[in-house]
Protein backbone atom coordinates (compact mmCIF):
# COMPACT_ATOMS: atom_id res chain seq x y z
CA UNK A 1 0.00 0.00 0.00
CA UNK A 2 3.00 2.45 0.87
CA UNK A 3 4.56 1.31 -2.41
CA UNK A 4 1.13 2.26 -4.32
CA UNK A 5 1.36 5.88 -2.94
CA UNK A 6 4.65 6.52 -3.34
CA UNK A 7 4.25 5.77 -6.99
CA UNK A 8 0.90 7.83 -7.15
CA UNK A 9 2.97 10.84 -5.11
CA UNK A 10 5.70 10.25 -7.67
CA UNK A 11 3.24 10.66 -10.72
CA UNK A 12 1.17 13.46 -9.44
CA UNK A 13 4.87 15.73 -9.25
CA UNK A 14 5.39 14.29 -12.32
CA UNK A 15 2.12 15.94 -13.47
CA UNK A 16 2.73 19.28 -11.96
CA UNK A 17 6.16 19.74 -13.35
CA UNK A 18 4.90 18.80 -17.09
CA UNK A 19 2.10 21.04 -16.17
CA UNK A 20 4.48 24.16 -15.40
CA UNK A 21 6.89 22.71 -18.05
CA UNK A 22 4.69 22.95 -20.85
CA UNK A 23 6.36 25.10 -23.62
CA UNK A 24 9.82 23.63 -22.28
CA UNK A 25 8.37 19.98 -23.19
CA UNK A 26 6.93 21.41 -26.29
CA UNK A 27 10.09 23.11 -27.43
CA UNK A 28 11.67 19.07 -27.29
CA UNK A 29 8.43 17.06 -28.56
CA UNK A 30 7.75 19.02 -31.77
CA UNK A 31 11.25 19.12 -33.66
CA UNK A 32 11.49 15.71 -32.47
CA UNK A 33 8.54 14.53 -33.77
CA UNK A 34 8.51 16.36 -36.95
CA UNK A 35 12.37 15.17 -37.93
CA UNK A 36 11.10 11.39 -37.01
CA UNK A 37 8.23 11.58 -39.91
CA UNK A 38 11.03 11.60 -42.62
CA UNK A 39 12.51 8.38 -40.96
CA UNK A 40 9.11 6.66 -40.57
CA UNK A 41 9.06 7.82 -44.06
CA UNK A 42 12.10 6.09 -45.50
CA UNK A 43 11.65 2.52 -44.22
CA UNK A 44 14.68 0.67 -42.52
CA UNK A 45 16.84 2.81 -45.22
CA UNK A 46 19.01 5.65 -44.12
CA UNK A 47 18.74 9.16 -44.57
CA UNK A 48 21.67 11.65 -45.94
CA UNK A 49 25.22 11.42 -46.91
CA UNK A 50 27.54 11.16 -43.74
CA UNK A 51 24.79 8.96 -42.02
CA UNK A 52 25.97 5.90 -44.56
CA UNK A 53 29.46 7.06 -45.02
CA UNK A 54 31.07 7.73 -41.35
CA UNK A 55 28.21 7.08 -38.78
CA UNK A 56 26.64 3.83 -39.66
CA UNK A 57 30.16 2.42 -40.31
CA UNK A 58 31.09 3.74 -37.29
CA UNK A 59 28.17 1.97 -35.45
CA UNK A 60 29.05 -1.23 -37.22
CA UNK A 61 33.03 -1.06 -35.95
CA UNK A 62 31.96 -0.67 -32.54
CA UNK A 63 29.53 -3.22 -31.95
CA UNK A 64 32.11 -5.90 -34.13
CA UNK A 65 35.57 -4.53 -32.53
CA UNK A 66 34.55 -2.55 -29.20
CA UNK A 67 33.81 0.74 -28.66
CA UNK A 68 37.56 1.79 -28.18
CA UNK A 69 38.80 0.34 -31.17
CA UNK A 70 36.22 2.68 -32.68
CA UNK A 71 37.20 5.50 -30.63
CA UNK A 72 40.92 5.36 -30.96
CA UNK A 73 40.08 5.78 -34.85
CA UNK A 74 38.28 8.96 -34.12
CA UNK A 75 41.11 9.75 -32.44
CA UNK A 76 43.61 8.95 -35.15
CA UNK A 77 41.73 11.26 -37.61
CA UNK A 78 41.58 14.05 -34.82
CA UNK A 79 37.79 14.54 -35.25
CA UNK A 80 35.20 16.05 -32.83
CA UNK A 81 34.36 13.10 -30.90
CA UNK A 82 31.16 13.43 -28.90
CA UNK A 83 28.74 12.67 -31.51
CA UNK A 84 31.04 9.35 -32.07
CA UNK A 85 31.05 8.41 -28.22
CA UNK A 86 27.36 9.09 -28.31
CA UNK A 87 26.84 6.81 -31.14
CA UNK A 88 29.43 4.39 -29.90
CA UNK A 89 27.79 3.89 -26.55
CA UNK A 90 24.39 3.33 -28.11
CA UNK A 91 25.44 0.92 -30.47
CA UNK A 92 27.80 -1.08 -27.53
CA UNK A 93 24.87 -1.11 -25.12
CA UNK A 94 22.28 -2.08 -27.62
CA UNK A 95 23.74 -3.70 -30.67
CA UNK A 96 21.02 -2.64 -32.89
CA UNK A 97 20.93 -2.70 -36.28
CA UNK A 98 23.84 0.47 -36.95
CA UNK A 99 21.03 2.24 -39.03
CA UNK A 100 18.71 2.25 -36.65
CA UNK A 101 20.87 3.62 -34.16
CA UNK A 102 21.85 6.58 -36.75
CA UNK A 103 18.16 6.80 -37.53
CA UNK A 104 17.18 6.95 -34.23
CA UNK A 105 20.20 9.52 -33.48
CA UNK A 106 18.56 12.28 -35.78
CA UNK A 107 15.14 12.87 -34.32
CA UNK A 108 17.04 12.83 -31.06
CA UNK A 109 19.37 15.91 -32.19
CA UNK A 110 16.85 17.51 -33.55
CA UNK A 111 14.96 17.78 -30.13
CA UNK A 112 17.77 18.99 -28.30
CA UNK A 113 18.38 21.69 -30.58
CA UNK A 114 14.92 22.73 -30.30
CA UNK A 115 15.40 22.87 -26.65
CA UNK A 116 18.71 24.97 -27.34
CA UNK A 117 16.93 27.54 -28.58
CA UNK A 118 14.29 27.37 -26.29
CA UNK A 119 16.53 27.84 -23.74
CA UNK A 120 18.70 30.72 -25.29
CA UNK A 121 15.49 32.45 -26.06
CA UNK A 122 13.70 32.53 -22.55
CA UNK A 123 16.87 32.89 -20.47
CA UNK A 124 19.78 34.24 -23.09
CA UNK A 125 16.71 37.26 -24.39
CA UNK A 126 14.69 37.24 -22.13
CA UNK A 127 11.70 36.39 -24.41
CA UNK A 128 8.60 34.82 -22.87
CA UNK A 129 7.99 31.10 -23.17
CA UNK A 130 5.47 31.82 -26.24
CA UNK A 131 7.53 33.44 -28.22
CA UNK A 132 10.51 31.02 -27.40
CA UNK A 133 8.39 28.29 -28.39
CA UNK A 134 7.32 29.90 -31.64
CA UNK A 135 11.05 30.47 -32.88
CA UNK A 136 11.34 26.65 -32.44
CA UNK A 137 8.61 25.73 -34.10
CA UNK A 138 9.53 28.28 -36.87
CA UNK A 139 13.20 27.43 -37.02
CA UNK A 140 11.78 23.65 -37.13
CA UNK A 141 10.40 23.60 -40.20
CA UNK A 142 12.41 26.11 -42.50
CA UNK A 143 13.99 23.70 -44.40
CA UNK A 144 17.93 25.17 -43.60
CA UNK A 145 17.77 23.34 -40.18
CA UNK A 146 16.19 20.34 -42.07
CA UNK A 147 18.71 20.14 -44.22
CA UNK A 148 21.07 20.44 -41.38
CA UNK A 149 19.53 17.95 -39.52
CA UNK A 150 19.86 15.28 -42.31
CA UNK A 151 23.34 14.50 -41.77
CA UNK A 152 25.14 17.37 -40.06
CA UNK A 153 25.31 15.29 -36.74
CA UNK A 154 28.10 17.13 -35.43
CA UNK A 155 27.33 20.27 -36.25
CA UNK A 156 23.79 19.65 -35.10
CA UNK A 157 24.98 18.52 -31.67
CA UNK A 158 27.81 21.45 -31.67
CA UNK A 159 25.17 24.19 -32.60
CA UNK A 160 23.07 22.93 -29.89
CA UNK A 161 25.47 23.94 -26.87
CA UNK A 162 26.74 26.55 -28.54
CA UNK A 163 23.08 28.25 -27.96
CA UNK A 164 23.58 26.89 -24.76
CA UNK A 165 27.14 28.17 -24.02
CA UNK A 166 25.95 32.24 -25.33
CA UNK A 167 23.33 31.98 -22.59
CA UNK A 168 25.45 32.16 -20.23
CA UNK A 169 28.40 34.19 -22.51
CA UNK A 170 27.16 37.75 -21.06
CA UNK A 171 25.16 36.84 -18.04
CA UNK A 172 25.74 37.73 -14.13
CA UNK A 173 28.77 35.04 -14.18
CA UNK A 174 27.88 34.17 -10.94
CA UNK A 175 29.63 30.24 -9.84
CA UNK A 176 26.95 28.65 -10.89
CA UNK A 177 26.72 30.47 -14.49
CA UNK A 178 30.34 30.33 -14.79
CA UNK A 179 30.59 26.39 -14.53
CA UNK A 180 27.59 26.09 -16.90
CA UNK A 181 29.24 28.41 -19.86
CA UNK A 182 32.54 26.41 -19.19
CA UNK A 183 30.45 23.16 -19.36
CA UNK A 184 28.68 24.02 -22.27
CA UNK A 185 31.21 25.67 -24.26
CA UNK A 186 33.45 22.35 -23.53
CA UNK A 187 30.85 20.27 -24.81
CA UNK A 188 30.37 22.30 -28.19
CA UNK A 189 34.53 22.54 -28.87
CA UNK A 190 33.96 18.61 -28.55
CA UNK A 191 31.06 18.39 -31.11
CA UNK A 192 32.38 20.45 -33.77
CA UNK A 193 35.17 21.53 -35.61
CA UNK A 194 32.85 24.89 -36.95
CA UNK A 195 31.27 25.33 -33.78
CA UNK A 196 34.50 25.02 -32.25
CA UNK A 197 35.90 28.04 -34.31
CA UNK A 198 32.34 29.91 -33.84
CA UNK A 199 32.48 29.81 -30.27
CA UNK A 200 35.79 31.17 -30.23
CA UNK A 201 35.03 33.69 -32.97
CA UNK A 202 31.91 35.51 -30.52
CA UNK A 203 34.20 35.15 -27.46
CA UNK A 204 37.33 37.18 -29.11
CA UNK A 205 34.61 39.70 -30.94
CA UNK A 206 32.89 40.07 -27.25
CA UNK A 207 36.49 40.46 -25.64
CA UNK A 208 37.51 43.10 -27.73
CA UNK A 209 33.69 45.03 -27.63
CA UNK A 210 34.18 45.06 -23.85
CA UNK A 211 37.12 46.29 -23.68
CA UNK A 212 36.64 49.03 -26.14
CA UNK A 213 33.42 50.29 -25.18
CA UNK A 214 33.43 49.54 -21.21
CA UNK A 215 37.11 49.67 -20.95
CA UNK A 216 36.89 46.32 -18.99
CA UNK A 217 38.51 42.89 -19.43
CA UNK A 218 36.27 39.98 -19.82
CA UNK A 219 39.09 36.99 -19.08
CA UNK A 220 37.00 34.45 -19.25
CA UNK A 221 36.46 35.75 -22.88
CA UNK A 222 39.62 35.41 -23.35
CA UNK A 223 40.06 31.77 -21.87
CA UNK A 224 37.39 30.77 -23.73
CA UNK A 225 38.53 32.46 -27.39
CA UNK A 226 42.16 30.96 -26.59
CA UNK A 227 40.86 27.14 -25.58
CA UNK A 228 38.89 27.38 -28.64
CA UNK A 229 41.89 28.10 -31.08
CA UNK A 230 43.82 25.34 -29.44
CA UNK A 231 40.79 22.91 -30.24
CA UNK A 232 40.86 23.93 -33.13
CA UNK A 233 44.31 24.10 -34.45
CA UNK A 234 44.07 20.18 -32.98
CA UNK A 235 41.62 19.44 -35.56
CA UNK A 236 42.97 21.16 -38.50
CA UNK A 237 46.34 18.96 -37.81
CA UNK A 238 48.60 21.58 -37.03
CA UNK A 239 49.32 20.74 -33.19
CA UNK A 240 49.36 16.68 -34.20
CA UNK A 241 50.21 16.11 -37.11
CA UNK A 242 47.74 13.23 -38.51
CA UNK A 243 48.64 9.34 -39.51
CA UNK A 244 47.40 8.74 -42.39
CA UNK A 245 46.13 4.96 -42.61
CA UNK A 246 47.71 2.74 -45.51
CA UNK A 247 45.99 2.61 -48.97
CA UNK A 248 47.02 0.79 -51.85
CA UNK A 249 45.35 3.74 -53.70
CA UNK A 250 46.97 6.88 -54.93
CA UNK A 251 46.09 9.51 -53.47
CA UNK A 252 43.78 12.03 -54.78
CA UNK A 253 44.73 15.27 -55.87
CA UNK A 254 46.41 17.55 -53.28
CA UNK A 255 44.29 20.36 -52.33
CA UNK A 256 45.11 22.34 -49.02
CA UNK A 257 42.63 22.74 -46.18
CA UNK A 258 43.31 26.13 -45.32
CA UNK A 259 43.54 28.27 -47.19
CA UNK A 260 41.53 26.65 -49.74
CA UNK A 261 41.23 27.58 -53.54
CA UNK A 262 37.92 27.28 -54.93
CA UNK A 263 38.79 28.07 -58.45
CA UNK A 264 39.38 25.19 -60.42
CA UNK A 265 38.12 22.78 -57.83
CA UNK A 266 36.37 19.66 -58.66
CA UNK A 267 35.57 17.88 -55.94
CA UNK A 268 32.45 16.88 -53.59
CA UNK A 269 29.95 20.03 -54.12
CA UNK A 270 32.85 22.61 -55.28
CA UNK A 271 32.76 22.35 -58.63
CA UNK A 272 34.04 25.37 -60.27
CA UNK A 273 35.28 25.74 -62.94
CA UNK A 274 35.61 29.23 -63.49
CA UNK A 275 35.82 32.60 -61.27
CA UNK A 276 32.18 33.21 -62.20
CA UNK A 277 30.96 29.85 -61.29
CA UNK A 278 32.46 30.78 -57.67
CA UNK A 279 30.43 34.03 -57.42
CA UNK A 280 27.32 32.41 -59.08
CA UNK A 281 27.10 29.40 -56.43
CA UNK A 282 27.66 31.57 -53.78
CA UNK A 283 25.15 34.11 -54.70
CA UNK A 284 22.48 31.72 -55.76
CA UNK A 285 22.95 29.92 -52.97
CA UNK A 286 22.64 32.67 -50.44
CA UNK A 287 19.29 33.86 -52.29
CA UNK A 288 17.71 30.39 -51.57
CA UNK A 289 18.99 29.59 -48.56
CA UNK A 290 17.82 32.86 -46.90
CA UNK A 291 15.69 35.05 -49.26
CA UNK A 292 12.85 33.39 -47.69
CA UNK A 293 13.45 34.55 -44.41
CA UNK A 294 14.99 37.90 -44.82
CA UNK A 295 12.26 40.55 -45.01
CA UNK A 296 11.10 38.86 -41.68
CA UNK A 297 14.67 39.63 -40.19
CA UNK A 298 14.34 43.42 -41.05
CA UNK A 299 11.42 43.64 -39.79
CA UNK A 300 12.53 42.16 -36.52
CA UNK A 301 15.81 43.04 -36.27
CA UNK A 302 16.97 44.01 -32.82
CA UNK A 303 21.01 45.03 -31.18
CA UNK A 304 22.01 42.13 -29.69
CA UNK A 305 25.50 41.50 -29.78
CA UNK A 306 25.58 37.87 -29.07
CA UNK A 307 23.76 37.43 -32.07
CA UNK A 308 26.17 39.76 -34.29
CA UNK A 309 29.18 38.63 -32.93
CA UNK A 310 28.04 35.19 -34.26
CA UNK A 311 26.37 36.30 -37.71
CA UNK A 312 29.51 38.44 -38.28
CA UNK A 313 31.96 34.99 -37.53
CA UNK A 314 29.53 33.23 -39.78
CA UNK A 315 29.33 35.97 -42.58
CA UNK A 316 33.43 35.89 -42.80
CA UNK A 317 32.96 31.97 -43.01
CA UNK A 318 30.77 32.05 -45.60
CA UNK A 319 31.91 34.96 -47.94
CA UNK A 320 35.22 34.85 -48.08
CA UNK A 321 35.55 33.50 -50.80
CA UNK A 322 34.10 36.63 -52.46
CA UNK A 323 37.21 38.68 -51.27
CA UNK A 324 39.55 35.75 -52.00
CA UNK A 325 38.52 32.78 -53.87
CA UNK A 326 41.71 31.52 -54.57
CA UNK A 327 42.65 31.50 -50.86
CA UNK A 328 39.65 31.46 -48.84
CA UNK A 329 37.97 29.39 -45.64
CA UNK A 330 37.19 26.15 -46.26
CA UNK A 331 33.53 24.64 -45.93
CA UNK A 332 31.70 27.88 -47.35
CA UNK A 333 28.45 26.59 -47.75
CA UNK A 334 28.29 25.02 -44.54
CA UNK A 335 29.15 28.31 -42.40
CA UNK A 336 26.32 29.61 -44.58
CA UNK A 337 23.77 26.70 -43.10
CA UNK A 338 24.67 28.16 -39.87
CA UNK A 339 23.91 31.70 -40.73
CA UNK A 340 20.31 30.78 -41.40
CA UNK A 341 20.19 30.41 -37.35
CA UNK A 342 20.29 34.03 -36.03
CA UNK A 343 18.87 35.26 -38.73
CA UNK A 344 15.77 33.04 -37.88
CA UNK A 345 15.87 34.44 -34.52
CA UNK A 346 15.11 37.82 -35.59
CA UNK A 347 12.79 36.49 -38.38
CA UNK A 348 10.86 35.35 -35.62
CA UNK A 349 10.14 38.72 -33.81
CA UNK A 350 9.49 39.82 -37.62
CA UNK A 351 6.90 37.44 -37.67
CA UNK A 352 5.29 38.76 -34.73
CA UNK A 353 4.83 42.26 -36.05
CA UNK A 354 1.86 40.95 -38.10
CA UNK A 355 -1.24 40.41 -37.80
CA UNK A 356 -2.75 37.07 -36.06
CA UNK A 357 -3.88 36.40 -39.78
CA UNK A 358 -0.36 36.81 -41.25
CA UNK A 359 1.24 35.05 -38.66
CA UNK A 360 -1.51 31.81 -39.23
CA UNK A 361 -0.73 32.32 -43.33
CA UNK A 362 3.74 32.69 -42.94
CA UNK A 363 3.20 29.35 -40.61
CA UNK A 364 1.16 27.59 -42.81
CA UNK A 365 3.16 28.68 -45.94
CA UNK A 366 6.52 27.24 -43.17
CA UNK A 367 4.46 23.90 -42.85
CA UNK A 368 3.76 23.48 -46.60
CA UNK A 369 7.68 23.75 -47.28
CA UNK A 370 8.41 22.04 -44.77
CA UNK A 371 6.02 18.97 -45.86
CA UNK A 372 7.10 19.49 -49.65
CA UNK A 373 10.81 19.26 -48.33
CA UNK A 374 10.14 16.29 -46.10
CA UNK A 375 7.72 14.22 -47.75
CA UNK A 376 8.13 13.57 -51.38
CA UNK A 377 10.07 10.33 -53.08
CA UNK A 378 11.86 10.26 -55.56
CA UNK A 379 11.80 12.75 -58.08
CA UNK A 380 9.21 14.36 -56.30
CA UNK A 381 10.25 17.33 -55.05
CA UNK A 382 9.23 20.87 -55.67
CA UNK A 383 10.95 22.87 -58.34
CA UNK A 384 12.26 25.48 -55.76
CA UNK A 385 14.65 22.67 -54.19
CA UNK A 386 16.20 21.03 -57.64
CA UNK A 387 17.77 24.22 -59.22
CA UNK A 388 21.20 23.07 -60.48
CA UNK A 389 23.19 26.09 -58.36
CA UNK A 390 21.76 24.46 -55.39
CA UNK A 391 20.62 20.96 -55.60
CA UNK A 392 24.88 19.96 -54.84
CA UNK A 393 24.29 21.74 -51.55
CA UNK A 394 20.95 20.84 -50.82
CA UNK A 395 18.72 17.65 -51.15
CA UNK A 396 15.65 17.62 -53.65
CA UNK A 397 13.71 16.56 -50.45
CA UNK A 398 15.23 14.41 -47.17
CA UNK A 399 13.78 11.22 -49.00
CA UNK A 400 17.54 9.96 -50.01
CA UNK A 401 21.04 9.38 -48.76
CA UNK A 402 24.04 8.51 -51.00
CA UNK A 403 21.90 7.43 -53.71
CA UNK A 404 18.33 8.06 -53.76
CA UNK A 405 16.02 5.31 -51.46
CA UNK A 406 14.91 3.30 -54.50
CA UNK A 407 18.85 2.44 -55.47
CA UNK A 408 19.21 0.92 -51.86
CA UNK A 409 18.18 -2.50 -51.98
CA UNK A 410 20.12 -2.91 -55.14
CA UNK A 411 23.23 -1.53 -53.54
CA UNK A 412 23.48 -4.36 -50.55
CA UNK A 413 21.85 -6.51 -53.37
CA UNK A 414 25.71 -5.73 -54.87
CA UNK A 415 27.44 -5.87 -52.04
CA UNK A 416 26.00 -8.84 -50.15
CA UNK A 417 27.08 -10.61 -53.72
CA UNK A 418 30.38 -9.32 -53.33
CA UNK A 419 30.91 -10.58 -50.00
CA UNK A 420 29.88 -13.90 -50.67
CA UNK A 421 32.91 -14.31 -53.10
CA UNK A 422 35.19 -15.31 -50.63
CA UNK A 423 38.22 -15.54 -52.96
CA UNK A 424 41.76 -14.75 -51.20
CA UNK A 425 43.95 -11.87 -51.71
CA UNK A 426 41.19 -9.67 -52.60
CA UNK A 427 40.19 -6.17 -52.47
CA UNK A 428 36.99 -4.51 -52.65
CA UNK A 429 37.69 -0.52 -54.21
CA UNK A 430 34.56 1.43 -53.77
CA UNK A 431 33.26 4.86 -55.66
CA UNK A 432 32.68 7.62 -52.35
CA UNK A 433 28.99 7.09 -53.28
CA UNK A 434 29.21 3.80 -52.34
CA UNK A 435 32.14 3.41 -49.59
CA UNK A 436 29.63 3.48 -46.43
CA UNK A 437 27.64 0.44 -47.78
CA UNK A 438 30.82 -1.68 -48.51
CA UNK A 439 32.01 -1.39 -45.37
CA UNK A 440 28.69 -2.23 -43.89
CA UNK A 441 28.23 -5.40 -45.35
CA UNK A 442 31.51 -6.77 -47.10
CA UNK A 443 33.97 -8.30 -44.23
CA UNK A 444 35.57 -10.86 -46.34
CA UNK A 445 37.65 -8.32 -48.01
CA UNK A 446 39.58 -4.69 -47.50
CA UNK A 447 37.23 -1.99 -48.64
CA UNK A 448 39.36 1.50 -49.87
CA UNK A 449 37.55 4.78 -51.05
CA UNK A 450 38.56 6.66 -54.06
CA UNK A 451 37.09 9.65 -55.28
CA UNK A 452 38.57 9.58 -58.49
CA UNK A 453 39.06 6.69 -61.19
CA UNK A 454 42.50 8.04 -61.34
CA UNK A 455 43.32 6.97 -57.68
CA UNK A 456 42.69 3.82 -58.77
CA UNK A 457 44.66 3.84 -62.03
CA UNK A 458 47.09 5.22 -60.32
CA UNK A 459 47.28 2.37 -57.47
CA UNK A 460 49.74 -0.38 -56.56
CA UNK A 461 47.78 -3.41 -56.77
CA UNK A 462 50.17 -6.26 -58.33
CA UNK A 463 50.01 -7.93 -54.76
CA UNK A 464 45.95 -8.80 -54.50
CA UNK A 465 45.00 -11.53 -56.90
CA UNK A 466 41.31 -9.87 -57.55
CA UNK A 467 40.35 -6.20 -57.39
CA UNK A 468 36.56 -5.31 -57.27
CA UNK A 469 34.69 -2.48 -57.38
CA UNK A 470 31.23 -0.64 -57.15
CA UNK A 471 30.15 1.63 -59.11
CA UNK A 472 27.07 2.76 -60.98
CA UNK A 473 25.77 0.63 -63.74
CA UNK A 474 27.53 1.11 -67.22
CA UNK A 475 29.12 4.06 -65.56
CA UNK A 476 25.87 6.19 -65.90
CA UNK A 477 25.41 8.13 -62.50
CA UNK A 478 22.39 9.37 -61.32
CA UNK A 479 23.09 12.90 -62.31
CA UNK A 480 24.99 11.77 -65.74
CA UNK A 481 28.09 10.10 -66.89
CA UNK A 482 30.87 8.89 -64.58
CA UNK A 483 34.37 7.65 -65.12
CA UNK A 484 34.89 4.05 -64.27
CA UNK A 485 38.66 2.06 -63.20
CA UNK A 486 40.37 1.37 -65.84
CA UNK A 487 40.16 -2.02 -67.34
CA UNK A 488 36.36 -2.20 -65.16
CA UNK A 489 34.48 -5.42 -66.75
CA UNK A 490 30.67 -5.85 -64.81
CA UNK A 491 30.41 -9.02 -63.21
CA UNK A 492 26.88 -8.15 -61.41
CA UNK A 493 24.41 -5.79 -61.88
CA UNK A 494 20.84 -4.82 -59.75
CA UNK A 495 18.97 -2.65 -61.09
CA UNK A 496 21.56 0.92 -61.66
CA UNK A 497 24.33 -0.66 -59.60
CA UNK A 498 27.26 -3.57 -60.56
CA UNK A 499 29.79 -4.65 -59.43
CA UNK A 500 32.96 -5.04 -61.00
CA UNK A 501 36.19 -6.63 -61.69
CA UNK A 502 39.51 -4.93 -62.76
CA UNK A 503 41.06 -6.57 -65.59
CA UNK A 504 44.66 -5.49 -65.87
């Protein structure tokens, strides 16, 4: 009987604190919820590009070889590790399937960045818990975070205490705030390699605003800036230098990190042929990315100097390349995704300075685009999302990952057949496209990326007695042509995707 009340006291505070909790809970359930329809959506396939390539085979590593053996990888390549332990620890307690745990991972991400912003909203501005909730519903479904959330894990997780950490940037600093800034801002240099150099970037701009208008030192500014540049010198390989693991491949065509010239490059979504290309992505991709929202920002824009210490980091991140293309910060377009943030922040007081029937007809325009962006298959999508400026930076819709969904089964169709070779002295040399999925289900054979058929042409492979590959069928991608290995005979084929053999 004592047991039955303690349970019934335990449920009633349970009530109350959801009760007085409401908007908080909210500010979790609804991105949560929304980013799981696009799972649901997809099946038991995978959504976006890193979520095949590094997570899932990630997930498989650790619940095969042990969570440290996947760890000490991370290590080796000197990446932000969180997400990874995360990830590792799920997949070591549970040993689920590894794309269910990376499926499961998004929705999860998702909710605690809604809560971020909840949170930097009602205690970093001030605003009340209505309006903190509406900026997470409306940051929810513009389809920048979306996109973001698709396969931006790190950054996802990093952006998330990083709205967290500027809470507590320019508060009261008493103990307590102090240890949750240092907490938080820890936790973000540990997600992210951007957010890493974002957090850093507001604390030096902050520093050197205090000190010039108040004529006072903010050290923990200062701290923070300088831990931040440490972290992130570490990542770009200039504190450690990195081991690189052994390939038979050559490797692909040296192109520095930082600075990085965009002119001329050909590689992932930087394809650029010319100066003008440069300009042209970059200004057709800022109009689409946050056109939308930008009337709404002037209309709510308001001094806050968080908020333009951050958009001003994020601004140099993402157009400097207009100032220097040849020698400019790497990763433009995704300091650009990041950009969308803040200036959805003061799109969201825009949005309040109409009318209750605007406000009803911009949020159900927001849930239209965000249902258009979400929901459609295959070739599907509205025309706004497949123009060819922006369609190598952003998805037709989240309905795909490497390849689109209907290409899956056919690619472990190819790679299950592959693995049941069994023939010593192999190799298995996989197209990028493709890389994640060979490692997840071919173990009876090496599995090396290349980017470019050269790599390959290029390699030292006297010593294996068969060489395979996978590829698209009759070396017609999905967007056109490709280049296949040379010497490339198909030995297997489902539906657009074979397998191959290199005759030499």
């Amino acid at each position: 009987m004592q047991v039955a009340q303690t349970v019934w006291k335990g449920l009633r505070s349970v009530k109350r604190w959801s009760r007085a909790h409401t908007y908080l809970l909210l500010s979790i359930a609804t991105p949560l919820v929304i980013r799981t329809i696009p799972e649901i959506l997809a099946g038991p396939w995978p959504l976006g590009f890193d979520t095949v390539w590094v997570y899932a085979p990630f997930v498989k590593d650790v619940e095969t070889k042990g969570l440290l053996f996947g760890l000490s990888g991370i290590a080796n390549e000197q990446a932000a590790p969180l997400v990874f332990f995360f990830l590792g620890s799920a997949a070591a307690t549970t040993k689920a399937d590894p794309f269910a745990i990376t499926k499961a991972a998004a929705p999860v991400l998702y909710g605690f960045l809604g809560f971020s912003l909840y949170w930097f909203a009602k205690r970093g501005l001030q605003w009340d818990s209505r309006k903190s909730l509406l900026l997470v519903l409306v940051t929810t479904l513009y389809f920048v975070p979306l996109r973001f959330s698709w396969d931006m894990y790190k950054n996802t997780l990093g952006l998330a205490f990083l709205f967290l950490a500027l809470t507590y940037l320019e508060s009261g600093q008493n103990s307590r705030e102090k240890w949750l800034l240092a907490t938080f801002s820890g936790l973000s240099i540990l997600s992210s390699e951007l957010t890493s150099v974002v957090l850093g970037s507001v604390a030096g701009i902050l520093f050197l605003w205090s000190k010039i208008q108040k004529r006072h030192w903010n050290w923990h500014l200062l701290v923070l800036a300088g831990i931040s540049v440490v972290a992130v010198l570490f990542y770009l390989h200039v504190l450690v230098p990195r081991v690189i693991p052994y390939s038979p491949l050559a490797p692909p065509l040296p192109q520095s990190i930082f600075p990085y010239d965009y002119v001329g490059a050909n590689e992932d979504a930087y394809v650029y042929p010319t100066l003008f290309d440069v300009y042209a992505s970059v200004l057709a991709l800022t109009a689409f990315l946050l056109g939308p929202i930008l009337l709404l920002a002037f209309r709510g824009f308001f001094p806050e100097r968080r908020l333009f210490s951050m958009s001003f980091a994020l601004g140099i991140g993402a157009f400097s390349l207009l100032f220097s293309p040849f020698a400019a910060i790497p990763a433009w377009h995704r300091w650009l995704y990041m950009l969308a943030f803040p200036i959805l922040i003061l799109a969201t007081g825009g949005l309040l300075t109409f009318s209750r029937r605007g406000r009803i007809a911009i949020l159900g325009i927001l849930v239209l685009s965000a249902a258009a962006f979400i929901g459609p298959s295959d070739g599907g999508a509205l025309p706004y999302f497949t123009t060819s400026y922006t369609v190598r930076y952003i998805p037709p819709s989240l309905m795909r990952t490497t390849v689109l969904l209907a290409d899956s089964p056919d690619v472990v169709r190819v790679a299950t057949w592959l693995n049941q070779r069994l023939q010593p002295d192999s190799i298995l040399v996989a197209n990028i496209w493709f890389t994640g999925w060979a490692k997840l289900y071919v173990d009876t054979m090496p599995v090396y990326t290349f980017v470019n058929p050269l790599q390959v042409d290029s390699a030292s492979l006297s010593g294996f007695s068969h060489v395979y590959a996978i590829d698209w069928a009759g070396g017609s991608g999905e967007v056109g042509p490709v280049l296949l290995p040379a010497g490339a005979t198909e030995i297997f084929t489902s539906g657009r995707i074979s397998a191959y053999e290199l005759i030499r």
